[in-house]
C-alpha atoms as a PDB file:
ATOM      1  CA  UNK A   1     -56.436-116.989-186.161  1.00  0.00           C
ATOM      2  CA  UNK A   2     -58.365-115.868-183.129  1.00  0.00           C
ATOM      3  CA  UNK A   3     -59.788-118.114-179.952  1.00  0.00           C
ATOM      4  CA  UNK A   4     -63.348-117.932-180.840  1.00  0.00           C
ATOM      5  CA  UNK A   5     -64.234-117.912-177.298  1.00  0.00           C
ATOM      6  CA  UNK A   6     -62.628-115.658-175.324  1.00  0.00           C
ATOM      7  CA  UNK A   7     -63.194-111.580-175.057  1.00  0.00           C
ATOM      8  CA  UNK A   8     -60.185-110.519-176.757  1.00  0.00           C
ATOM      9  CA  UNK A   9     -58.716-107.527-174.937  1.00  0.00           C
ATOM     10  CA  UNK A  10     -55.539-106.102-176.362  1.00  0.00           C
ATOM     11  CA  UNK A  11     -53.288-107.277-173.697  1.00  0.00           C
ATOM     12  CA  UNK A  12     -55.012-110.140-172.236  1.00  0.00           C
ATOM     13  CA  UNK A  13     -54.240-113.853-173.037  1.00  0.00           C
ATOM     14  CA  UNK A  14     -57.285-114.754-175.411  1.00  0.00           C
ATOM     15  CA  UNK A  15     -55.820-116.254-177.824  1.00  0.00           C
ATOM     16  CA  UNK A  16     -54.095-113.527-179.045  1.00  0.00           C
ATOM     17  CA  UNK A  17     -50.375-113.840-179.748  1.00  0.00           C
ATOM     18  CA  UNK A  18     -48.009-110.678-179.335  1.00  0.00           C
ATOM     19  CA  UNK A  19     -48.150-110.988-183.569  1.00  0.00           C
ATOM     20  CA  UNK A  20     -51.822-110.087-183.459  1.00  0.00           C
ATOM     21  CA  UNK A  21     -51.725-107.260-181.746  1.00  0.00           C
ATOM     22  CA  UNK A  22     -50.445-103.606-182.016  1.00  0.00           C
ATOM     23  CA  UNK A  23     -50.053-100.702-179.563  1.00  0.00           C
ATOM     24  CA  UNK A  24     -51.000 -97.610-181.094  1.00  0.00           C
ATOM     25  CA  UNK A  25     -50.452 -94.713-179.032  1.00  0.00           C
ATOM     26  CA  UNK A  26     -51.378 -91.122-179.771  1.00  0.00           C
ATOM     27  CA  UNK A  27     -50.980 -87.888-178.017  1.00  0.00           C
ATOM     28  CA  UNK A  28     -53.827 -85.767-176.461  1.00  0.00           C
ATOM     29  CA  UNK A  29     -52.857 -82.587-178.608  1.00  0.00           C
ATOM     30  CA  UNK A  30     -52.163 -84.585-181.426  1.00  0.00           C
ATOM     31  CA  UNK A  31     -56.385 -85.212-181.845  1.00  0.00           C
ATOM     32  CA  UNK A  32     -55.827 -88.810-181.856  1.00  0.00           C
ATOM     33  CA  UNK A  33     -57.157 -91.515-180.051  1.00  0.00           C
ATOM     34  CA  UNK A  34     -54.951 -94.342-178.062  1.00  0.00           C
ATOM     35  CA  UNK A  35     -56.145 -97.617-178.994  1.00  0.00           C
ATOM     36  CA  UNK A  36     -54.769-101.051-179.734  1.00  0.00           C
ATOM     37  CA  UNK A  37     -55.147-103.274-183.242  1.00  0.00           C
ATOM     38  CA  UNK A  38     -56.189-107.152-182.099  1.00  0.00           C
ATOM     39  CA  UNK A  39     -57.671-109.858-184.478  1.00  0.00           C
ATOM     40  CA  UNK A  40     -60.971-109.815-183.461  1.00  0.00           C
ATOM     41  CA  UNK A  41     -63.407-112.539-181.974  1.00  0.00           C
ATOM     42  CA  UNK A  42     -66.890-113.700-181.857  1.00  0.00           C
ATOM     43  CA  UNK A  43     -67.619-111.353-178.667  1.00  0.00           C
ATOM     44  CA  UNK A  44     -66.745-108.114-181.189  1.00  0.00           C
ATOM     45  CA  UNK A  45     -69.910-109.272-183.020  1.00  0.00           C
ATOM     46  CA  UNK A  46     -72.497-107.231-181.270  1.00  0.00           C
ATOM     47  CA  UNK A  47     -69.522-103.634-181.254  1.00  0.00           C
ATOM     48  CA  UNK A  48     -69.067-104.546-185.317  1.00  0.00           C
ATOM     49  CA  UNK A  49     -73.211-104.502-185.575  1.00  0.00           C
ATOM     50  CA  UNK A  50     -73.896-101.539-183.847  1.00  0.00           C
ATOM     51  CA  UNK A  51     -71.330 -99.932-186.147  1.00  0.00           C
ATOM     52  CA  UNK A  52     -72.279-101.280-189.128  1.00  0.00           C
ATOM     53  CA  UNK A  53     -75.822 -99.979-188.404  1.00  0.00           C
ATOM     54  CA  UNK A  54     -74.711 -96.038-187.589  1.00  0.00           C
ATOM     55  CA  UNK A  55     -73.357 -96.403-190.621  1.00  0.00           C
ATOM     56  CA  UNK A  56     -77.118 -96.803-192.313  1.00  0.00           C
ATOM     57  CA  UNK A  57     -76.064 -98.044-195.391  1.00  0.00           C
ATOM     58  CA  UNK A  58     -77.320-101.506-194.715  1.00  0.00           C
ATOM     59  CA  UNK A  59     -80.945-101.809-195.139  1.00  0.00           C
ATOM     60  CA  UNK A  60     -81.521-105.441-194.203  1.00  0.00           C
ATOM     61  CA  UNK A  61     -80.091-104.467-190.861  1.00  0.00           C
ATOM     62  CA  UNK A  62     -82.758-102.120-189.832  1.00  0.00           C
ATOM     63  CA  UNK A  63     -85.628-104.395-191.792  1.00  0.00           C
ATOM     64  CA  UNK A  64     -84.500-107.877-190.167  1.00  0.00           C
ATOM     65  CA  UNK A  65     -85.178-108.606-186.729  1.00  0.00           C
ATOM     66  CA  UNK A  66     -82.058-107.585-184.675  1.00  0.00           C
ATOM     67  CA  UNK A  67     -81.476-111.307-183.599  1.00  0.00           C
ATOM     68  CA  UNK A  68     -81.347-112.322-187.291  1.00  0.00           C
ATOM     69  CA  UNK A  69     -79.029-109.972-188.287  1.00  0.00           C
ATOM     70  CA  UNK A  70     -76.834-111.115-184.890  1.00  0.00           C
ATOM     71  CA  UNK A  71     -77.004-114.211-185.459  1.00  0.00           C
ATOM     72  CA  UNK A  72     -75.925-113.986-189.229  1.00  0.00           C
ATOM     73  CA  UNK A  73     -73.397-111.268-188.544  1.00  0.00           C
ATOM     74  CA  UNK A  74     -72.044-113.939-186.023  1.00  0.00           C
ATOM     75  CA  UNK A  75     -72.334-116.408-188.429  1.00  0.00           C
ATOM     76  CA  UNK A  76     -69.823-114.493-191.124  1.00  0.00           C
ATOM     77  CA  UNK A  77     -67.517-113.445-188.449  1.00  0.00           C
ATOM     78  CA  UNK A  78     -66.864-117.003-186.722  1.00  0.00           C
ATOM     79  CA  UNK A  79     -65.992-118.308-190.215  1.00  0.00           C
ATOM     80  CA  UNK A  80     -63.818-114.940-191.140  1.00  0.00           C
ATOM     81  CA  UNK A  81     -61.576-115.807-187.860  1.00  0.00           C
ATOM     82  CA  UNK A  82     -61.957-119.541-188.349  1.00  0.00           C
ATOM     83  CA  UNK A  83     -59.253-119.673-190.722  1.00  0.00           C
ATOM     84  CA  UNK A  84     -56.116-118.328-192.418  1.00  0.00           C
ATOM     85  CA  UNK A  85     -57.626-116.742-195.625  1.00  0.00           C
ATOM     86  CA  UNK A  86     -59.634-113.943-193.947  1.00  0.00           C
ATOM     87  CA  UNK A  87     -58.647-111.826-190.870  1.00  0.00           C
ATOM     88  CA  UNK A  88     -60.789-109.145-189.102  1.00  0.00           C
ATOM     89  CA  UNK A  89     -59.535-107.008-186.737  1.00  0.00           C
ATOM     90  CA  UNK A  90     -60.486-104.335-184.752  1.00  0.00           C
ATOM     91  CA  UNK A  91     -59.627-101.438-183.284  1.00  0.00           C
ATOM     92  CA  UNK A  92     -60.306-101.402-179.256  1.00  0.00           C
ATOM     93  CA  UNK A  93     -59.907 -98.032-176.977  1.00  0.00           C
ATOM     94  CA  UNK A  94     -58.424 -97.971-173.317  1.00  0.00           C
ATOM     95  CA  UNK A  95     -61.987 -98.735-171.733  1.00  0.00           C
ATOM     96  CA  UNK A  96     -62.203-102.324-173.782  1.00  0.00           C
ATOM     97  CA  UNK A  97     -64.803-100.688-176.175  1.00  0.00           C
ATOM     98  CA  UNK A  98     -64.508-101.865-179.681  1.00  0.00           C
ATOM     99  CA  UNK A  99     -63.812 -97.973-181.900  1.00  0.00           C
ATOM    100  CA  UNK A 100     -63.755 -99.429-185.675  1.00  0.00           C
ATOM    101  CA  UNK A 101     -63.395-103.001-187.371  1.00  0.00           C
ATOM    102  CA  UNK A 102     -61.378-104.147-190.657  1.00  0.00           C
ATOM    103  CA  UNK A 103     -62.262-107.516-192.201  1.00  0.00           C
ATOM    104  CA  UNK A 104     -59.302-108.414-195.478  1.00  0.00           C
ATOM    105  CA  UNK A 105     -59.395-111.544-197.684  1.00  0.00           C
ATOM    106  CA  UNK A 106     -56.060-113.031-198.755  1.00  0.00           C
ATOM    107  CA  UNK A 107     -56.669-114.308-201.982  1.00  0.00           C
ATOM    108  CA  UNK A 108     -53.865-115.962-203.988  1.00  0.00           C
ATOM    109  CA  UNK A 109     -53.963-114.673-207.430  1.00  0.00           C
ATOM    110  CA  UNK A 110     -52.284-116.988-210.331  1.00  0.00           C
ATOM    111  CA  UNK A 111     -51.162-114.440-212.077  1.00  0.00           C
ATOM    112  CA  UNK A 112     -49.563-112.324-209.132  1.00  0.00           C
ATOM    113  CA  UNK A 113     -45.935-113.289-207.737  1.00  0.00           C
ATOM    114  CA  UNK A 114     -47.688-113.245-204.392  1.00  0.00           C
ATOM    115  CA  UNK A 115     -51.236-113.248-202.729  1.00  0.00           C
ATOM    116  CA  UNK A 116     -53.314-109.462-202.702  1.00  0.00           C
ATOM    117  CA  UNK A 117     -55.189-108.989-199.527  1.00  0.00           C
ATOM    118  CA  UNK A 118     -58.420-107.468-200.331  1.00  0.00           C
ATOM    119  CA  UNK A 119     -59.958-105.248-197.970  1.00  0.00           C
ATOM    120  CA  UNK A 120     -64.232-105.464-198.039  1.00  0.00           C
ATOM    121  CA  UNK A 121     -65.095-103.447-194.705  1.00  0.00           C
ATOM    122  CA  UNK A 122     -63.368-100.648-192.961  1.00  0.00           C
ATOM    123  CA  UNK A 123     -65.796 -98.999-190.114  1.00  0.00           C
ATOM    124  CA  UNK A 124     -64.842 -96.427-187.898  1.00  0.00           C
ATOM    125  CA  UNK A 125     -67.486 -95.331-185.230  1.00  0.00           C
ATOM    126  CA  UNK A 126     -68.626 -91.788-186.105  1.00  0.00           C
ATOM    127  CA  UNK A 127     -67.270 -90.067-182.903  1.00  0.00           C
ATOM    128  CA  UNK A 128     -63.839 -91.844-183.827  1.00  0.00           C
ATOM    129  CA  UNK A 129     -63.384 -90.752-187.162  1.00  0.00           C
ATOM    130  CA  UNK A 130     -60.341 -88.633-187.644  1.00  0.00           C
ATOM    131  CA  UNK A 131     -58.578 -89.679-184.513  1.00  0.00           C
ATOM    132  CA  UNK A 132     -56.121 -92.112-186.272  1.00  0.00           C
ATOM    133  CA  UNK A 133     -58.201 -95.727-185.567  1.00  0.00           C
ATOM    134  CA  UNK A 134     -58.750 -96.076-189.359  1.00  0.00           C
ATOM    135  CA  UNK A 135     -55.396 -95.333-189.954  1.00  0.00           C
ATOM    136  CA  UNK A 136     -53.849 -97.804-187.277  1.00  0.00           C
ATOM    137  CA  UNK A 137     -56.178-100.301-188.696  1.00  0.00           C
ATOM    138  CA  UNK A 138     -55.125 -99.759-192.112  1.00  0.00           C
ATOM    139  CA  UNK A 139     -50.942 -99.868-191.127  1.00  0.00           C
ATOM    140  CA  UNK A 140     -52.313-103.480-188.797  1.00  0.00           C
ATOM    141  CA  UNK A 141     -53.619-105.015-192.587  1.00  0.00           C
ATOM    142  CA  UNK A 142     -50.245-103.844-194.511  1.00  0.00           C
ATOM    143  CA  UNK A 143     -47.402-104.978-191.927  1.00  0.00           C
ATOM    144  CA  UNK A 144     -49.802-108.374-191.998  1.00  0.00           C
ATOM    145  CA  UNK A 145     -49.728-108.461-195.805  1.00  0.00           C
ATOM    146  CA  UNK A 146     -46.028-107.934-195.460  1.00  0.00           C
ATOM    147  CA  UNK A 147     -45.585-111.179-193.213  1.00  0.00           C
ATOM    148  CA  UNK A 148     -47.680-113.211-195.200  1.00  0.00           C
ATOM    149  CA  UNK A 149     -45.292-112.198-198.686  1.00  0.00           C
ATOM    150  CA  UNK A 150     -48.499-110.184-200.048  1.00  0.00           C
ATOM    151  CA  UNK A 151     -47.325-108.063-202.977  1.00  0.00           C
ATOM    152  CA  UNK A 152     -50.757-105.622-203.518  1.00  0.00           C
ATOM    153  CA  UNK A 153     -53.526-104.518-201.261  1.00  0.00           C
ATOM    154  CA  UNK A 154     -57.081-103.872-202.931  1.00  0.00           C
ATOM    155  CA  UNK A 155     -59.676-102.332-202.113  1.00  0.00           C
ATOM    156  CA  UNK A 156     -63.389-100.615-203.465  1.00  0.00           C
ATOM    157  CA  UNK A 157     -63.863 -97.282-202.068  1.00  0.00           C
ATOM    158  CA  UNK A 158     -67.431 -95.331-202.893  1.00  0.00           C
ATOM    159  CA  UNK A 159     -66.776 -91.612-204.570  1.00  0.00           C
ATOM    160  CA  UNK A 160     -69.549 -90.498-202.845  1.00  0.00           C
ATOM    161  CA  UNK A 161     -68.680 -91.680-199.282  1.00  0.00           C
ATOM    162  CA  UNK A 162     -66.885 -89.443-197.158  1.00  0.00           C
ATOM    163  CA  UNK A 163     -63.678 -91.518-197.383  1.00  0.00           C
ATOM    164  CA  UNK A 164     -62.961 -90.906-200.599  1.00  0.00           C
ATOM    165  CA  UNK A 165     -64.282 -87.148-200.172  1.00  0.00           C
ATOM    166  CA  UNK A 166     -61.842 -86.490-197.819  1.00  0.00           C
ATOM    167  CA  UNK A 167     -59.006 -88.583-199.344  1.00  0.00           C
ATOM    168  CA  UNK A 168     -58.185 -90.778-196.781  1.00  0.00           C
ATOM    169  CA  UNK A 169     -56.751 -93.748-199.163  1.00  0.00           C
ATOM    170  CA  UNK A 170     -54.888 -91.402-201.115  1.00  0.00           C
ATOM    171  CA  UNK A 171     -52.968 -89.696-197.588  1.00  0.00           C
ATOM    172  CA  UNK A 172     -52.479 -92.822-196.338  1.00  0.00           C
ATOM    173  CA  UNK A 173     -50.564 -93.765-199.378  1.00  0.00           C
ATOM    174  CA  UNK A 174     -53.286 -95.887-201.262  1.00  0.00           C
ATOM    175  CA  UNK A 175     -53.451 -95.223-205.408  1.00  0.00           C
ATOM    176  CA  UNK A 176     -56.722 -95.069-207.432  1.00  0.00           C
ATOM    177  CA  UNK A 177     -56.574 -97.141-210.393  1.00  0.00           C
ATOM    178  CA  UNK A 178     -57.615 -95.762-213.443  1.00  0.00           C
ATOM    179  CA  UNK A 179     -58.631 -97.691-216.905  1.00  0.00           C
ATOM    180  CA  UNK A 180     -60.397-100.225-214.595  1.00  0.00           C
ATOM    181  CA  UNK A 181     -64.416-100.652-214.126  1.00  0.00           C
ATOM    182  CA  UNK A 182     -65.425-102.234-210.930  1.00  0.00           C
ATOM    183  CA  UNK A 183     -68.535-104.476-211.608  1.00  0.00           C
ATOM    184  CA  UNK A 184     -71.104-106.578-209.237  1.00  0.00           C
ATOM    185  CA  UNK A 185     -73.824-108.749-209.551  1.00  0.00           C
ATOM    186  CA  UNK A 186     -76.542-109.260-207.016  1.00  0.00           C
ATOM    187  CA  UNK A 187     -77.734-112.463-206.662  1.00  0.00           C
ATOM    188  CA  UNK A 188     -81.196-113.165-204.892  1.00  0.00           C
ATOM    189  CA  UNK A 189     -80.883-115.623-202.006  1.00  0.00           C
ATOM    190  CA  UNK A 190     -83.850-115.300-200.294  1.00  0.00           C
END
């Protein structure tokens, strides 16, 4: 769980214990970025928006006003780090700037030996993507899962998003079931 407070810079006191954290380091000719994984806190809010709206897919975040969508962003985030069932973290370059986000809910099946961790967001900023943060993100979530006696990571990926086009569950050693159907149900709340 994450100080709620403080800026949260990989390295820095705020909250943060050494567990939190990960160096990952990458090599200029390699293509990748260097970057650290931290848990993230309630200053990310305003990075994870700005990503979350270069993505485009969320239309309430270009129709709200952009303190509404802050403040409710804020709102989720501040009870995502408030406890020990959810976990965001993010993904922070050299210069402090915040390069991609991953939020995962621990959920403790009855019928599994163990909990699953169930991973709903995984951003990347556009001019990061294929430069490893998505990947050091992703390792962050498993060695966690692994700590916390997890015995399956889940997660809903879009065919049509460029994720999947490019198979970047499947190289990073992620499965697609098969003989399952992934419903939802949107409820109206406003």
């Amino acid at each position: 769980m994450s100080d709620t407070s403080s800026q949260g810079k990989c390295g820095a006191s705020g909250g943060e214990t050494a567990d939190a954290q990960s160096k990952e380091t990458a090599s200029p000719e390699s293509g990748e970025r260097a970057f650290c994984v931290r848990e993230a806190v309630l200053a990310d809010g305003e990075a994870i928006l700005a990503i979350l709206r270069q993505v485009g897919w969320f239309e309430h975040m270009e129709s709200w006003p952009g303190e509404k969508v802050l403040n409710r962003l804020q709102t989720h985030l501040a009870h995502a780090i408030s406890g020990e069932d959810h976990t965001v973290w993010v993904a922070e370059g050299d210069g402090g700037e915040v390069l991609g986000y991953l939020s995962v809910h621990w959920l403790p099946y009855l019928f599994l030996a163990g909990l699953e961790g169930y991973l709903s967001e995984l951003f990347v900023r556009s001019d990061c993507r294929g430069q490893g943060v998505g990947k050091g993100l992703l390792e962050a979530v498993q060695r966690e899962a692994l700590k916390r006696g997890a015995v399956r990571l889940q997660l809903v990926n879009g065919k049509e998003w460029e994720s999947f086009k490019r198979g970047f569950y499947r190289k990073s050693g992620w499965t697609e079931r098969t003989g399952t159907a992934n419903f939802m149900r949107w409820l109206e709340n406003e």
